[in-house]
Structures are given as structure tokens and as C-alpha cells.
C-alpha atoms as a PDB file:
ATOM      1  CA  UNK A   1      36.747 -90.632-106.238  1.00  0.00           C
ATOM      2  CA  UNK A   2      38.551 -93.970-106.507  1.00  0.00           C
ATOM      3  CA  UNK A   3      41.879 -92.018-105.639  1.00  0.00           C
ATOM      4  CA  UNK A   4      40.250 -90.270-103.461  1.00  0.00           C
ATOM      5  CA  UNK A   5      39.426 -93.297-101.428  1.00  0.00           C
ATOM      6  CA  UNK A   6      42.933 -94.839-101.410  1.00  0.00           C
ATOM      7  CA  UNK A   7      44.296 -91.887-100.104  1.00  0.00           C
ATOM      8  CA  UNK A   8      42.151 -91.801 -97.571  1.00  0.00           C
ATOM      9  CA  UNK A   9      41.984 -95.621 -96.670  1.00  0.00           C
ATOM     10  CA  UNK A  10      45.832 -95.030 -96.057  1.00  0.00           C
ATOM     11  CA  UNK A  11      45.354 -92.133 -93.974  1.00  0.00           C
ATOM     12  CA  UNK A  12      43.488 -93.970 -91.028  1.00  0.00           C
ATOM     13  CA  UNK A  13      46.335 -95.502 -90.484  1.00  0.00           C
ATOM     14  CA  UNK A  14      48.403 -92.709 -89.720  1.00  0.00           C
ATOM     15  CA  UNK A  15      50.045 -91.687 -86.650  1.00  0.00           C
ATOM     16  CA  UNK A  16      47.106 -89.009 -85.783  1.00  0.00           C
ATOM     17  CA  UNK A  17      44.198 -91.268 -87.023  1.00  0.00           C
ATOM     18  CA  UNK A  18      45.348 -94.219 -84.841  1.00  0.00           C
ATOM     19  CA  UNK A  19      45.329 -92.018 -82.029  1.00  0.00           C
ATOM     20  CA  UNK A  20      41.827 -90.863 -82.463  1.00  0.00           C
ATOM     21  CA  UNK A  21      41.253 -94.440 -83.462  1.00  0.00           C
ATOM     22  CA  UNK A  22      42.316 -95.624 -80.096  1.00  0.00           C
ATOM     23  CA  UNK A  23      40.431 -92.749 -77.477  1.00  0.00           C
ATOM     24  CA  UNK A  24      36.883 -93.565 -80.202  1.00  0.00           C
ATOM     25  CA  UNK A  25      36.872 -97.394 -79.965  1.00  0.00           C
ATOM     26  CA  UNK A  26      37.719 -97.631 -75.832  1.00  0.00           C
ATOM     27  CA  UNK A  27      34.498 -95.172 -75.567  1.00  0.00           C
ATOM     28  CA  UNK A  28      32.344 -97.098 -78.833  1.00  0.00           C
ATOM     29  CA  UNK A  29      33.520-100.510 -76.861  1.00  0.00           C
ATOM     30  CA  UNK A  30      32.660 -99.090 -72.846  1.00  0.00           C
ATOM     31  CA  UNK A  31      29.219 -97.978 -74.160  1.00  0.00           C
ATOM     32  CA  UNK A  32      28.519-101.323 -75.795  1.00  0.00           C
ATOM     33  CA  UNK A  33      29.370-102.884 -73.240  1.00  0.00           C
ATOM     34  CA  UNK A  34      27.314-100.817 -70.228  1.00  0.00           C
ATOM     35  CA  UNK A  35      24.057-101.601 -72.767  1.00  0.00           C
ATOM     36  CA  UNK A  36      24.868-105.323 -72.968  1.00  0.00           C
ATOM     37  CA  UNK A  37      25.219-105.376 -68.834  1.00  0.00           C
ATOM     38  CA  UNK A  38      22.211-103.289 -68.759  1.00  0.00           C
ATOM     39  CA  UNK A  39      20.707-105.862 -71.546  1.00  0.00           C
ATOM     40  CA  UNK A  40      21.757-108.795 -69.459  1.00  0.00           C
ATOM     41  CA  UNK A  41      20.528-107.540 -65.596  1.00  0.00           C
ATOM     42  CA  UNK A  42      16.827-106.797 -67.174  1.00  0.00           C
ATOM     43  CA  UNK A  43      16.630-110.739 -68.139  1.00  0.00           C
ATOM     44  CA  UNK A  44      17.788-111.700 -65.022  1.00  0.00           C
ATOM     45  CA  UNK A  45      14.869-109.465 -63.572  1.00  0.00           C
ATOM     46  CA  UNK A  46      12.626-110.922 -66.144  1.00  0.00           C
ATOM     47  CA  UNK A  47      13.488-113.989 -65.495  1.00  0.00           C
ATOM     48  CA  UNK A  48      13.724-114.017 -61.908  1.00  0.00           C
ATOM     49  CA  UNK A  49      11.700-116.337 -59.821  1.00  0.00           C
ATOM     50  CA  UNK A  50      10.560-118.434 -62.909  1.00  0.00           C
ATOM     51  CA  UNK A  51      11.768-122.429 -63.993  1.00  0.00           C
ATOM     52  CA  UNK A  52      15.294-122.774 -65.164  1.00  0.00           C
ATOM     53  CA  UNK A  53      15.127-123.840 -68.647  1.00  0.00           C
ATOM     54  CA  UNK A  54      12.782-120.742 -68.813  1.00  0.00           C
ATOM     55  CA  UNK A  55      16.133-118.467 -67.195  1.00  0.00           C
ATOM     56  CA  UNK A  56      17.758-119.967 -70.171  1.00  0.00           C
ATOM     57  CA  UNK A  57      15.827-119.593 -72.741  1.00  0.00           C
ATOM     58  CA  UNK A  58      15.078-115.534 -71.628  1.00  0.00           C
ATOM     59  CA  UNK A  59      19.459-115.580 -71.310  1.00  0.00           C
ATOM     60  CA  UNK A  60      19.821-117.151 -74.685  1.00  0.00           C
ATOM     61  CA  UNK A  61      17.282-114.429 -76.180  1.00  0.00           C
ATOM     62  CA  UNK A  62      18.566-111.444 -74.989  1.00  0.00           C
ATOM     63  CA  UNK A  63      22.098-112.423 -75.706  1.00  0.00           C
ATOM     64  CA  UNK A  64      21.269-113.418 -79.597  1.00  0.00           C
ATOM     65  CA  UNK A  65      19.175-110.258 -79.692  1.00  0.00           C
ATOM     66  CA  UNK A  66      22.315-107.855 -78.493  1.00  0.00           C
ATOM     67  CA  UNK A  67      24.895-109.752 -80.933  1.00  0.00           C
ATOM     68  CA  UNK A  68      21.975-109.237 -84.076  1.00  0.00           C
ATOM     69  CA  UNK A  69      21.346-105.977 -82.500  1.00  0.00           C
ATOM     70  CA  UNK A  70      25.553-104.152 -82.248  1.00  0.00           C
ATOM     71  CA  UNK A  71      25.318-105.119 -86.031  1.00  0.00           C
ATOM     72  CA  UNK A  72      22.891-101.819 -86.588  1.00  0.00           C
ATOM     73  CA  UNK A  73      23.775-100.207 -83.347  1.00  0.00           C
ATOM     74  CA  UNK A  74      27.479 -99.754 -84.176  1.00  0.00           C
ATOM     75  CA  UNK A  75      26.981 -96.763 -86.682  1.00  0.00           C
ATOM     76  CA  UNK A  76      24.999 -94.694 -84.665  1.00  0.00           C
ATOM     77  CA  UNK A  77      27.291 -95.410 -81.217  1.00  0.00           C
ATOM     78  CA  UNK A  78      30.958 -95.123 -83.405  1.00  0.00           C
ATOM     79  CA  UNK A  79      29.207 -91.808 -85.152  1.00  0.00           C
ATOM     80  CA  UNK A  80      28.641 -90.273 -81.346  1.00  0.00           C
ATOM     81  CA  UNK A  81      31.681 -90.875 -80.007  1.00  0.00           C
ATOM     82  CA  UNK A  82      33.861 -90.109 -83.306  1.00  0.00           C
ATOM     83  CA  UNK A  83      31.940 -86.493 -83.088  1.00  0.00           C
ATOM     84  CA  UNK A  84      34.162 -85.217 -80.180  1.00  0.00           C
ATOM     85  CA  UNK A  85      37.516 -86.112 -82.513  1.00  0.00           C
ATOM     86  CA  UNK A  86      36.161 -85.574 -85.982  1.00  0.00           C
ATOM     87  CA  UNK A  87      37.425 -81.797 -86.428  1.00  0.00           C
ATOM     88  CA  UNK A  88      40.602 -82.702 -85.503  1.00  0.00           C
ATOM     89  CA  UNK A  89      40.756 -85.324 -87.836  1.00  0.00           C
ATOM     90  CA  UNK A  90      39.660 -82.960 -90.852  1.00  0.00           C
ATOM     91  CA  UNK A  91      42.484 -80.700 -90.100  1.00  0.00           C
ATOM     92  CA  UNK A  92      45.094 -83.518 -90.466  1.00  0.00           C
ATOM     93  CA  UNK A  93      43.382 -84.178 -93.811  1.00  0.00           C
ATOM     94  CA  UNK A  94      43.100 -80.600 -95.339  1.00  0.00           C
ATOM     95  CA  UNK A  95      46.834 -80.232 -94.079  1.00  0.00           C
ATOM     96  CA  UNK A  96      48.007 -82.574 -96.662  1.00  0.00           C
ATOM     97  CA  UNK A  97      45.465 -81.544 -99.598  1.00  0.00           C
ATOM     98  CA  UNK A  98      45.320 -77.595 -98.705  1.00  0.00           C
ATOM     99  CA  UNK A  99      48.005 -74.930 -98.756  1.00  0.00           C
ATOM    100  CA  UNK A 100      48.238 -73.015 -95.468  1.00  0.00           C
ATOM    101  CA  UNK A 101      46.024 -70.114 -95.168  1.00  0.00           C
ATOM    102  CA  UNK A 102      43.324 -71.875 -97.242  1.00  0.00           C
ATOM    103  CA  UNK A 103      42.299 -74.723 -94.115  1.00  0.00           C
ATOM    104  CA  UNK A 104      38.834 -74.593 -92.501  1.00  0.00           C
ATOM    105  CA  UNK A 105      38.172 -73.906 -88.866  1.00  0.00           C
ATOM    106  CA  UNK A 106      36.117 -75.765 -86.331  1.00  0.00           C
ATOM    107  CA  UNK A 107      32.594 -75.030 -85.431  1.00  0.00           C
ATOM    108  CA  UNK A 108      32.026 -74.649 -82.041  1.00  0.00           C
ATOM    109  CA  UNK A 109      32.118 -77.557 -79.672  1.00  0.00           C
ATOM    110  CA  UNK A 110      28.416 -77.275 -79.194  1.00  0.00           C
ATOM    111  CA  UNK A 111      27.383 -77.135 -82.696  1.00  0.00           C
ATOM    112  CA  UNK A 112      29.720 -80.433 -83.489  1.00  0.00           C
ATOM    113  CA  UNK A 113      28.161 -82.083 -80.541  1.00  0.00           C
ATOM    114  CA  UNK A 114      24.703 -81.067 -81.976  1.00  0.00           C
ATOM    115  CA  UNK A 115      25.375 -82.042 -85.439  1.00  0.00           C
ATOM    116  CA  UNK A 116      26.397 -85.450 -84.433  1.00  0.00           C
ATOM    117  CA  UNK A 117      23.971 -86.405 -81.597  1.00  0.00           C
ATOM    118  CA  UNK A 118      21.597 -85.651 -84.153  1.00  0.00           C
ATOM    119  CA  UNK A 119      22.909 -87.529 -86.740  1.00  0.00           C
ATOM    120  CA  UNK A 120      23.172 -90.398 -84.069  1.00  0.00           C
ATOM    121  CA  UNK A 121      19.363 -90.427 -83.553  1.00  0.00           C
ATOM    122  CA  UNK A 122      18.622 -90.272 -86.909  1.00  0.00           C
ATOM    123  CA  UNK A 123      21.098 -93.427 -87.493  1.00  0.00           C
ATOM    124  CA  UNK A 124      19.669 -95.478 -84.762  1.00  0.00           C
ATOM    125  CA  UNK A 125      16.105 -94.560 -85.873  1.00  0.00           C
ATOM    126  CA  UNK A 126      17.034 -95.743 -89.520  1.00  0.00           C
ATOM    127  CA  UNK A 127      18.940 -98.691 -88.310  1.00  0.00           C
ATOM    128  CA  UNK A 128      16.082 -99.472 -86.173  1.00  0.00           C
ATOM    129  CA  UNK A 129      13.524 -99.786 -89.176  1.00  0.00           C
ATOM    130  CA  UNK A 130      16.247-102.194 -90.620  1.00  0.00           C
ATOM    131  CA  UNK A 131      16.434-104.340 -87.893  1.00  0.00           C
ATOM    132  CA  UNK A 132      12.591-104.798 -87.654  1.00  0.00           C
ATOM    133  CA  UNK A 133      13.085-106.115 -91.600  1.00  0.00           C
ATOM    134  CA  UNK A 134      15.363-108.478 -90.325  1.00  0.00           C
ATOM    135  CA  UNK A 135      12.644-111.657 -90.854  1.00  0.00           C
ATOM    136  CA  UNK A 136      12.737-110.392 -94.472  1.00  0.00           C
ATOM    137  CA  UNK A 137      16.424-111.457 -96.070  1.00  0.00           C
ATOM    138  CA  UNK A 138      17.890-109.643 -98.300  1.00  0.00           C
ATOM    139  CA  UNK A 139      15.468-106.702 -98.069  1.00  0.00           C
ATOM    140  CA  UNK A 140      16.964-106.033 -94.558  1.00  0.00           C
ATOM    141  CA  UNK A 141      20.322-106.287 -96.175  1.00  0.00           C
ATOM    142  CA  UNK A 142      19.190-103.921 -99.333  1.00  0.00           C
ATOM    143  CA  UNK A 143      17.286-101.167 -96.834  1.00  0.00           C
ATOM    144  CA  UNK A 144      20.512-101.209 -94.360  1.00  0.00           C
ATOM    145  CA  UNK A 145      23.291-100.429 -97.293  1.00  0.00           C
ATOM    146  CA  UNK A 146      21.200 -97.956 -98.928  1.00  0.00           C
ATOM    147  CA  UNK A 147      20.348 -95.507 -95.973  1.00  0.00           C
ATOM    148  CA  UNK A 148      23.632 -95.742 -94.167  1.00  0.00           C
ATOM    149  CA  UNK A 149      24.931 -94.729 -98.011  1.00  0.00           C
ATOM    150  CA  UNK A 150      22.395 -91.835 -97.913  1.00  0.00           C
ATOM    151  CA  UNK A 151      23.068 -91.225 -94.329  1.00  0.00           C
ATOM    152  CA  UNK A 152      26.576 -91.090 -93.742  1.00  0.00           C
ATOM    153  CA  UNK A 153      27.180 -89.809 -97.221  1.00  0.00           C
ATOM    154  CA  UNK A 154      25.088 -86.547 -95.898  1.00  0.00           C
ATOM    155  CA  UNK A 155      26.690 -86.212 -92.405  1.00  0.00           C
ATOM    156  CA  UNK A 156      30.150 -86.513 -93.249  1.00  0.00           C
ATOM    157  CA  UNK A 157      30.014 -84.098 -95.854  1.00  0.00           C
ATOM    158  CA  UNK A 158      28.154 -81.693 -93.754  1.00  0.00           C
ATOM    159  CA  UNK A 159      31.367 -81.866 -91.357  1.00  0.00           C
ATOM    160  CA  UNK A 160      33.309 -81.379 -93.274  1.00  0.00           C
ATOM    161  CA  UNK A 161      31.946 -78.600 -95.655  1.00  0.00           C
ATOM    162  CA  UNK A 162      30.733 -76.797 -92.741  1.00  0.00           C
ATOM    163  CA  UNK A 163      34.582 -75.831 -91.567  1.00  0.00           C
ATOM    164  CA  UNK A 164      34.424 -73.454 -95.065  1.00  0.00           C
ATOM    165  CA  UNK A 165      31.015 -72.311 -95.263  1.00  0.00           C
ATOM    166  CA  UNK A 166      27.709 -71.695 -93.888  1.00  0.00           C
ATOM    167  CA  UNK A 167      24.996 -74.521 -93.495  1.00  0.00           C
ATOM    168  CA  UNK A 168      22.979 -72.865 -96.313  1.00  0.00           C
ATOM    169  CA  UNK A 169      25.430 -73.212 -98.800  1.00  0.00           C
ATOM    170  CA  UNK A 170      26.500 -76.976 -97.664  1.00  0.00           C
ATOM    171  CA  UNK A 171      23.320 -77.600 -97.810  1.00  0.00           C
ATOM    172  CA  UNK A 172      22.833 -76.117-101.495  1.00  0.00           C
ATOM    173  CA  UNK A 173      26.217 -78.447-102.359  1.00  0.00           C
ATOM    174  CA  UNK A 174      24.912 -81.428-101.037  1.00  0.00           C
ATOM    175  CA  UNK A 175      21.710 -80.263-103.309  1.00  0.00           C
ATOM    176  CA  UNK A 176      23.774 -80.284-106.273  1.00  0.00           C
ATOM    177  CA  UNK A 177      26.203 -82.864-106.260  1.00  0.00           C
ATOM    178  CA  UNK A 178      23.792 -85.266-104.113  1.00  0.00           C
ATOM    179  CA  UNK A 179      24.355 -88.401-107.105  1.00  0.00           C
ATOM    180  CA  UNK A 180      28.427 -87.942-106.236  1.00  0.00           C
ATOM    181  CA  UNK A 181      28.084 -87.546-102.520  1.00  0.00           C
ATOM    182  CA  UNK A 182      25.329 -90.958-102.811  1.00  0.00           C
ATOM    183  CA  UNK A 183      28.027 -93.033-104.745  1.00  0.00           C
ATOM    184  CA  UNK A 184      30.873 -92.030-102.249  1.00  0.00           C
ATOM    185  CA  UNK A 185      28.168 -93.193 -99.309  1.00  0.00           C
ATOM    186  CA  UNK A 186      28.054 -96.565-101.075  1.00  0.00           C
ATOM    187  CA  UNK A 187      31.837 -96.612-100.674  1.00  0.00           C
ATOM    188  CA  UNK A 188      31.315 -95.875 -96.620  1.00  0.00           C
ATOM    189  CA  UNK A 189      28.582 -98.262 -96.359  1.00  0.00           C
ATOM    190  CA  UNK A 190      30.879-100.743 -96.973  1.00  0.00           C
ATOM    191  CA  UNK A 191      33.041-100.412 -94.017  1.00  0.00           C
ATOM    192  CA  UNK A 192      29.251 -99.886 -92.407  1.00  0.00           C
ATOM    193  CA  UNK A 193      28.426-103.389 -93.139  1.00  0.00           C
ATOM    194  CA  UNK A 194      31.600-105.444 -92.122  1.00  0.00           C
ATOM    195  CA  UNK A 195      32.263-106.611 -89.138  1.00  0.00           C
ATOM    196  CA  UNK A 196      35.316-104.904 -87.266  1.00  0.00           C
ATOM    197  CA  UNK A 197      36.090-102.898 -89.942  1.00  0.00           C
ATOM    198  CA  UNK A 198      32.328-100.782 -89.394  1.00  0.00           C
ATOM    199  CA  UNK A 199      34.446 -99.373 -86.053  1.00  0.00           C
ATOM    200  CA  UNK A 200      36.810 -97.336 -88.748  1.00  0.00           C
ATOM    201  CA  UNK A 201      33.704 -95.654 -90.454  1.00  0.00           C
ATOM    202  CA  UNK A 202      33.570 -92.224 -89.072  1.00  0.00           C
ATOM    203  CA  UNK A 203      38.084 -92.423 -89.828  1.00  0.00           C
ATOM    204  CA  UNK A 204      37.478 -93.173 -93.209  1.00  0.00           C
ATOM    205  CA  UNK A 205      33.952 -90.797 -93.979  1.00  0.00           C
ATOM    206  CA  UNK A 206      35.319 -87.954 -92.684  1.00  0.00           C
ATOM    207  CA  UNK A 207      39.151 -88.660 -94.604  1.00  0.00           C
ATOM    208  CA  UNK A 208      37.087 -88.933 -97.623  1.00  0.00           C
ATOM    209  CA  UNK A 209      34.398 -86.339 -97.576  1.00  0.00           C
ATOM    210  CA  UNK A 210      37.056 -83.507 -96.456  1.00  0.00           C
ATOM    211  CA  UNK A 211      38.570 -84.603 -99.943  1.00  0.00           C
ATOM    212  CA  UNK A 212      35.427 -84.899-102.023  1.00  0.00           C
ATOM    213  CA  UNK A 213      34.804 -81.231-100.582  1.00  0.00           C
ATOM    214  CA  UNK A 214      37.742 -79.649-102.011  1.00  0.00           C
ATOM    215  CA  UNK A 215      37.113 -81.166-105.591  1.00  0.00           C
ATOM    216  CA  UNK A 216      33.037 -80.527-105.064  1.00  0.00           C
ATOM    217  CA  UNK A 217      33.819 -76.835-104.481  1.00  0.00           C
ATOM    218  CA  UNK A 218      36.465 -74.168-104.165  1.00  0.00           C
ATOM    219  CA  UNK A 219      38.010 -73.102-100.411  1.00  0.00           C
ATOM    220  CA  UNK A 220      36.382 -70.135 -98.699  1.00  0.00           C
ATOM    221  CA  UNK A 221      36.895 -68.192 -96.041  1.00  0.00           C
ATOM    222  CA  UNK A 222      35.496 -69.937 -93.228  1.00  0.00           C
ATOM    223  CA  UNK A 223      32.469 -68.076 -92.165  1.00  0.00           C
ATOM    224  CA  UNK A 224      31.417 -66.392 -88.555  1.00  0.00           C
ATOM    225  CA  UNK A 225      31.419 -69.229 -86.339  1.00  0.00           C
ATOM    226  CA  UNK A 226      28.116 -67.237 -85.024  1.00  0.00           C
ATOM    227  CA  UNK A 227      26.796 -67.619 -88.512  1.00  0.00           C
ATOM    228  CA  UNK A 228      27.188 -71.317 -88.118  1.00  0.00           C
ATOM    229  CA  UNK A 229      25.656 -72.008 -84.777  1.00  0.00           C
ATOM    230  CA  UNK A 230      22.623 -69.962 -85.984  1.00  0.00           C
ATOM    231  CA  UNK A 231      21.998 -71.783 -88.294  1.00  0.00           C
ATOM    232  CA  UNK A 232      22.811 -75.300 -87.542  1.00  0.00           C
ATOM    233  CA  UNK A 233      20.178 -75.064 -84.373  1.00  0.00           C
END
């Protein structure tokens, strides 16, 4: 898994990574930014009409809360917008690790934008719990790592199994080797949890899942897209 890792901590920085890299963190930075403007024209409202040093104080607030806040809002926003680029990104990756003929195919673009909104809302809702822990140190800290292990460990696999094989049986794999797929999240949580770096997670999960996939279980022929959207919804 180690090697596995490497290989795919070099492969973000590849010609059709940075690419992706560029068109995900212009739309992870432009959504960020719209909440913080939204964030910053409801204290004005709230605000409005009241003392000054009571202006500033409601400013001061709301800008402290949003920095505290993109620290567990980044996963879920980088997750949505990587969704639209992360099929392409598993092809580059199972070009280099399988032989032609032998590469999985895309779900429809409904099913991927599904899959990750859904994924998204699950993150935020996690994320969420964690922040309300955040009076609690080092419990916040402990609760945050763990589920965005569990949590992108799960998602990213799902991807990328689910270019080879129905959800049932991705599901049944993620049954069976759920200890391996954990340890790999723990590996993903780390770029989760640091600054800057957190904006290469869904690069990096998806490089390293498509990989764990092909040692987790043989290539298939990718199954009925129909088959797919069935039963993803």
C-alpha cells in the first residue's frame, strides 16, 4: 500500500492531474468564496443599525467562524467539484497499471454526479458533528481523522471499483477488505487534515483507490452501464 501511495503521490503531479487540479481548485476556491461573501453580507444585515464596537464584534465573529469553519468544509466542497473530473482521472491511472482492453468505463454522468453529491452531504453532515466538538480538543481532532478515514476511504473506492463492476459487488469488496480500504483512508485523511495540501485529496484518493482496486480484486468486464444506474439510485 506504501508503494502504492508513492506512485500515486507522484501522479498528481502529472501533466493530466495538474490540469484537473487547476479547473477543481478555481471552482473549490469561487464557491468558498461566494459562501464567505454570503457569510459576510448576513453580518452586515445583522449588524445593521446597531453601535459600532457591536458591528465589530458581529464582523470579527463571522470572519473567525468561516476561517474555523473552510477547515471541515473543504472536503465536502473539493469532493463536489472533483466529481465532474474524477473518471477522467481514473482512466489516466488504470492506463499506466492496466493493459489495454482490461480498463474500466465511466458510469454515466448522472450516476457520478449522484454518487458524489451524495457523498458531499454525507461529508458536510460528518464534518458538521466535528465542528460542534470543536470546544472539546483533541476529541474534535480524533472524531475528524477517523470519519474522513472511513469516509473517503469508502467513496473513493466506490469510484473507482464501480468502472469494473456492479454496486453489489463493490459493495461486497468494500465488505471484505473494509480493515485495508480503513488503513488506506488514514493515509487520505492526512492530506484531509493539512492545510493546502486537503485541496489535493480527491487527486490523490482516487490515484490511490483505482490502484488498491486492481490488487483488492481481479479486472472485469465493466458491467451494463444500465445495471449501474439501477442500482446506484
Amino acid at each position: 500500500m506504501i508503494d502504492d501511495a508513492i506512485a500515486s503521490l507522484r501522479e498528481i503531479f502529472s501533466k493530466p492531474f495538474r490540469a484537473v487540479l487547476f479547473k477543481s481548485l478555481a471552482l473549490t476556491l469561487a464557491l468558498l468564496a461566494g459562501l464567505g461573501l454570503m457569510l459576510e453580507r448576513v453580518a452586515i444585515w445583522v449588524s445593521a443599525g446597531g453601535p459600532p464596537w457591536l458591528q465589530a464584534l458581529i464582523e470579527i465573529t463571522a470572519a473567525l467562524g468561516l476561517f474555523i469553519g473552510l477547515i471541515f468544509l473543504i472536503p465536502a466542497v473539493s469532493m463536489l467539484v472533483a466529481g465532474y473530473f474524477l473518471d477522467e482521472l481514473a482512466e489516466h491511472v488504470e492506463a499506466d497499471i492496466y493493459p489495454p482492453g482490461l480498463r474500466g468505463s465511466p458510469a454515466p454522468v448522472i450516476t457520478s454526479l449522484w454518487l458524489a453529491a451524495k457523498f458531499a452531504v454525507v461529508a458536510l453532515a460528518v464534518n458538521f458533528c466535528a465542528f460542534c466538538l470543536w470546544l472539546l480538543p483533541g476529541v474534535n481532532a480524533v472524531v475528524f481523522f477517523v470519519a474522513n478515514a472511513y469516509l473517503f476511504s469508502r467513496e473513493y473506492f466506490q469510484l473507482a471499483a464501480l468502472r469494473f463492476r456492479p454496486l453489489d459487488e463493490v459493495v461486497e469488496l468494500r465488505r471484505r477488505h473494509r480493515l485495508t480500504l480503513f488503513a488506506a483512508g488514514l493515509i487520505i485523511a492526512l492530506f484531509v487534515v493539512t492545510p493546502v495540501l486537503n485541496l489535493l485529496t480527491p487527486l490523490f484518493g482516487i490515484a490511490l483507490m483505482a490502484r488498491l482496486h486492481k490488487r483488492l480484486a481481479p479486472p472485469l468486464i465493466p458491467a451494463p452501464q444500465e445495471a449501474v444506474v439501477r442500482q446506484a439510485f
